[in-house]
C-alpha atoms as a PDB file:
ATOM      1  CA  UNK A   1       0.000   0.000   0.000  1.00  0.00           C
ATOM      2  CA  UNK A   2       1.452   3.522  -1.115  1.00  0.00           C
ATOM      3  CA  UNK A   3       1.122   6.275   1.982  1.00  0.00           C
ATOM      4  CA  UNK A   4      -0.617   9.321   0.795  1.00  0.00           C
ATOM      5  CA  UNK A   5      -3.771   9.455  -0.897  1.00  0.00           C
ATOM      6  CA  UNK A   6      -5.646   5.845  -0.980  1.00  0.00           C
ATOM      7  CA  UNK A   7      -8.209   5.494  -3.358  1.00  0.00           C
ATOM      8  CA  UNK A   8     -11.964   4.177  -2.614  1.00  0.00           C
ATOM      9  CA  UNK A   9     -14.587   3.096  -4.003  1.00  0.00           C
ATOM     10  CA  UNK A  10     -17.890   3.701  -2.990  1.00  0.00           C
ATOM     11  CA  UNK A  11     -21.032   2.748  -4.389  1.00  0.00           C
ATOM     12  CA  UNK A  12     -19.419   2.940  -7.723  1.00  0.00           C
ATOM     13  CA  UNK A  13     -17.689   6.244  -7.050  1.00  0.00           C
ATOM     14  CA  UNK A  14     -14.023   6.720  -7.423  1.00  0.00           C
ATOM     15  CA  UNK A  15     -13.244   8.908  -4.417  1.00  0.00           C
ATOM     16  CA  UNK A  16      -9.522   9.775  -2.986  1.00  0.00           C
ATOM     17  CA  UNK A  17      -9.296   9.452   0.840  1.00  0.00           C
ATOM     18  CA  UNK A  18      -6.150  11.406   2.501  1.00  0.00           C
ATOM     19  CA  UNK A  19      -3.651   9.431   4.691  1.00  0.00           C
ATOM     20  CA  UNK A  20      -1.554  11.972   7.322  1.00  0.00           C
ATOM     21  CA  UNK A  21       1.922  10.153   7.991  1.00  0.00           C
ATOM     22  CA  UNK A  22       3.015  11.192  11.721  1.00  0.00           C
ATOM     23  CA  UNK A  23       5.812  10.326  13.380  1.00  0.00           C
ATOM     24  CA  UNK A  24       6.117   9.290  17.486  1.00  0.00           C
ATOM     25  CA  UNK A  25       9.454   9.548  19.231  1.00  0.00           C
ATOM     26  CA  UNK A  26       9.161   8.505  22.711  1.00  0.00           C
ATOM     27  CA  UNK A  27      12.349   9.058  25.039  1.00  0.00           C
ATOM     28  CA  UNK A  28      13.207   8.227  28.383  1.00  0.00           C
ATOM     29  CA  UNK A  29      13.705  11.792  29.871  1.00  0.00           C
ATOM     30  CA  UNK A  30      14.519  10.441  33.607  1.00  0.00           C
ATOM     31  CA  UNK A  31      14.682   7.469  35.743  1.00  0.00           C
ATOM     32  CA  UNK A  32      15.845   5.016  32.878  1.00  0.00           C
ATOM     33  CA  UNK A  33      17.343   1.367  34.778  1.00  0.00           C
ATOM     34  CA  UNK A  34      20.416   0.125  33.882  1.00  0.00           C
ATOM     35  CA  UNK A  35      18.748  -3.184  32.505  1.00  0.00           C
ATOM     36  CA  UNK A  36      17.004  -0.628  29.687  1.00  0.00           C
ATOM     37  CA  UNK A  37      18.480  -1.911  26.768  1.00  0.00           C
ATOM     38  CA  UNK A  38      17.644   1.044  24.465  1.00  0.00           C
ATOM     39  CA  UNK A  39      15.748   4.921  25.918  1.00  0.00           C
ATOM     40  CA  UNK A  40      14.338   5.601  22.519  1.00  0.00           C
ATOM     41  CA  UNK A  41      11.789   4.514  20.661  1.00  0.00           C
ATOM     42  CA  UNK A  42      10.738   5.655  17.020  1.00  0.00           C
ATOM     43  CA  UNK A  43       7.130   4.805  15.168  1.00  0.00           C
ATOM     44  CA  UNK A  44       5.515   5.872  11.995  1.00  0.00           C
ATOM     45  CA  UNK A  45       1.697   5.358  11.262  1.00  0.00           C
ATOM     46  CA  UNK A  46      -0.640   6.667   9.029  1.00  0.00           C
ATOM     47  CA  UNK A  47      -4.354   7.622  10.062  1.00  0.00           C
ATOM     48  CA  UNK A  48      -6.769   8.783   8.071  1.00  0.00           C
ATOM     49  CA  UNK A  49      -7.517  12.094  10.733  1.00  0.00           C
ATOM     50  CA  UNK A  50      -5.737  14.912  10.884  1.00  0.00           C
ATOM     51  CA  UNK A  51      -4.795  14.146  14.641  1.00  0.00           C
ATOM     52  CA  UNK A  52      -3.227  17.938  15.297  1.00  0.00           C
ATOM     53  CA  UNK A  53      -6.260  19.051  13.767  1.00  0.00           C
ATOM     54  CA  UNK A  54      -8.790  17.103  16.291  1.00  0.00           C
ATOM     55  CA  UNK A  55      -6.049  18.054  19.236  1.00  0.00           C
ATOM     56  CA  UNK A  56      -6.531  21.699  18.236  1.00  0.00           C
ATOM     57  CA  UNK A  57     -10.350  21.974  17.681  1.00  0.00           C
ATOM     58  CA  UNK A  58     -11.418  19.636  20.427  1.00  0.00           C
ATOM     59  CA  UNK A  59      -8.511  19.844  23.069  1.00  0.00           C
ATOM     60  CA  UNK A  60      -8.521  22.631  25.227  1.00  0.00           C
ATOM     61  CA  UNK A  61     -12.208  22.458  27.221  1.00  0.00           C
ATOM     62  CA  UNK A  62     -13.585  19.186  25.120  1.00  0.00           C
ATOM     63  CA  UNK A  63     -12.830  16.683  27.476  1.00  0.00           C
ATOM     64  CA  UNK A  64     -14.183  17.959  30.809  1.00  0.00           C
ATOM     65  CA  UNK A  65     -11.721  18.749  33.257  1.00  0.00           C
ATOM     66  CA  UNK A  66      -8.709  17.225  30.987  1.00  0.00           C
ATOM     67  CA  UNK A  67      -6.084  19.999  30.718  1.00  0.00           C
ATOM     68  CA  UNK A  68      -5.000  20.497  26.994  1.00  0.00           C
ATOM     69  CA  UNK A  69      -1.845  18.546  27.673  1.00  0.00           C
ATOM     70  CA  UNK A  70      -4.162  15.475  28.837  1.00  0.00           C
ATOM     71  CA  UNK A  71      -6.554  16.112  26.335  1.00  0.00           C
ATOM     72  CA  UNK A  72      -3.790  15.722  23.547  1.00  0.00           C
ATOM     73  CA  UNK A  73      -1.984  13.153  25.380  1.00  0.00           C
ATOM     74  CA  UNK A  74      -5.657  11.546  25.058  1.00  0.00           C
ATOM     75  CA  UNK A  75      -6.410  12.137  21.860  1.00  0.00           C
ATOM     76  CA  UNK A  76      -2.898  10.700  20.567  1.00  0.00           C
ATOM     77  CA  UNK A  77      -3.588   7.444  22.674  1.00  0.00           C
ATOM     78  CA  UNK A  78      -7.046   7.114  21.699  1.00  0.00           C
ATOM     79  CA  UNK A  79      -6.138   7.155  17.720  1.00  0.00           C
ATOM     80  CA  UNK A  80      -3.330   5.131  17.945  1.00  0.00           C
ATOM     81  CA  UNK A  81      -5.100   2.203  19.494  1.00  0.00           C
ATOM     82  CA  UNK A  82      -8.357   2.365  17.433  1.00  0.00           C
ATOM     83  CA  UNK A  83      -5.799   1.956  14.711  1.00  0.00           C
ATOM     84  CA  UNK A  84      -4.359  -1.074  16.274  1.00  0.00           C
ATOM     85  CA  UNK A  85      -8.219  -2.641  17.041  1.00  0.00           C
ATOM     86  CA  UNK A  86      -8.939  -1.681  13.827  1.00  0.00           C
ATOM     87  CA  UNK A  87      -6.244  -3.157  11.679  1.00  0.00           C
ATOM     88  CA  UNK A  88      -6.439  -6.535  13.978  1.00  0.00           C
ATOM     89  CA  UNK A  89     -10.119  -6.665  14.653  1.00  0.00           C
ATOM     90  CA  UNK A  90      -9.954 -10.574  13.940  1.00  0.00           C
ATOM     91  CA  UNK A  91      -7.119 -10.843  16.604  1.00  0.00           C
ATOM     92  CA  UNK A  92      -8.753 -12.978  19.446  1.00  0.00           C
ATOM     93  CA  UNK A  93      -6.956 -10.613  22.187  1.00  0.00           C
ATOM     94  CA  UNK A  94      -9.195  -7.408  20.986  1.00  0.00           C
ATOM     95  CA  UNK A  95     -12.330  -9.219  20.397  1.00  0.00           C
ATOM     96  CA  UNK A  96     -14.095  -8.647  23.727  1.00  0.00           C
ATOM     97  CA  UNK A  97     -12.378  -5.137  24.149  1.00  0.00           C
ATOM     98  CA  UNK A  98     -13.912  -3.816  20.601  1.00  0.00           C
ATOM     99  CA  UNK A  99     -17.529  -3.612  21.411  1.00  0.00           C
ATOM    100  CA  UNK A 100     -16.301  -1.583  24.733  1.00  0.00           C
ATOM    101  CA  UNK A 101     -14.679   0.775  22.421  1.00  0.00           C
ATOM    102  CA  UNK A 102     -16.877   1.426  19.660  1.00  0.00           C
ATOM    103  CA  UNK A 103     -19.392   2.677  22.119  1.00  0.00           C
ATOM    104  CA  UNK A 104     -17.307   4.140  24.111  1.00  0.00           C
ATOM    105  CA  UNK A 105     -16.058   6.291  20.379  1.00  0.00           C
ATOM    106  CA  UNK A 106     -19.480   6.969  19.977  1.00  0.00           C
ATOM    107  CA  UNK A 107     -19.417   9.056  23.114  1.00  0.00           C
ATOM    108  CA  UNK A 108     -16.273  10.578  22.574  1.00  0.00           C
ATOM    109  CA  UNK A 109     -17.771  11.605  18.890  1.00  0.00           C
ATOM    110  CA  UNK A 110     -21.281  13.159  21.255  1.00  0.00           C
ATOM    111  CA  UNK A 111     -21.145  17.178  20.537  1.00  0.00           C
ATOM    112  CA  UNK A 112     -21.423  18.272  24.428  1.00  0.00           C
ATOM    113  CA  UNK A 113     -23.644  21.149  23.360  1.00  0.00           C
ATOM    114  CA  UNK A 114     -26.532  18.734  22.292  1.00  0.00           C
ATOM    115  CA  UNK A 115     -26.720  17.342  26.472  1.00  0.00           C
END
């Protein structure tokens, strides 16, 4: 599969979804043990969201009492896992987790001006 634009068909239609390539560095800042093999840890993933768009348009006040640091921290957890359930939804290990998580999307998606 080429990263960038995927193409789709739907209901006959030739459409052209975007893919956003990001980019994760984690490093151990403090408190590494001297059994830690390696402090650094680099992934690439595509989603089809742009993430730093959600983090900026439903970060700061969207989640409650989250401040915007937890609320991106959040948001960045929250799409790399649905990625993972997604891509191995046949994978024994997520199967009684997914059900748990689509609803629980479903109220993450809820627009907290309708309650």
């Amino acid at each position: 599969m080429e990263w960038g634009n995927v193409r789709l068909i739907l209901n006959g239609v030739l459409s052209m979804k975007k893919e956003h390539l990001y980019r994760i560095t984690l490093e151990q800042l403090d408190g590494a043990s001297p059994e830690t093999v390696s402090s650094r840890l680099q992934l690439d993933f595509s989603n089809h969201d742009d993430i730093f768009g959600i983090i900026d348009r439903e970060g700061p006040g969207r989640f409650g009492s989250l401040s915007a640091h937890d609320a991106a921290l959040f948001i960045v957890g929250l799409k790399l896992l649905g990625k993972v359930l997604m891509e191995n939804r046949k994978n024994e290990l997520f199967s009684a987790f997914s059900t748990h998580f689509v609803d629980f999307m479903k109220k993450v998606k809820e627009d907290p001006s309708e309650k």
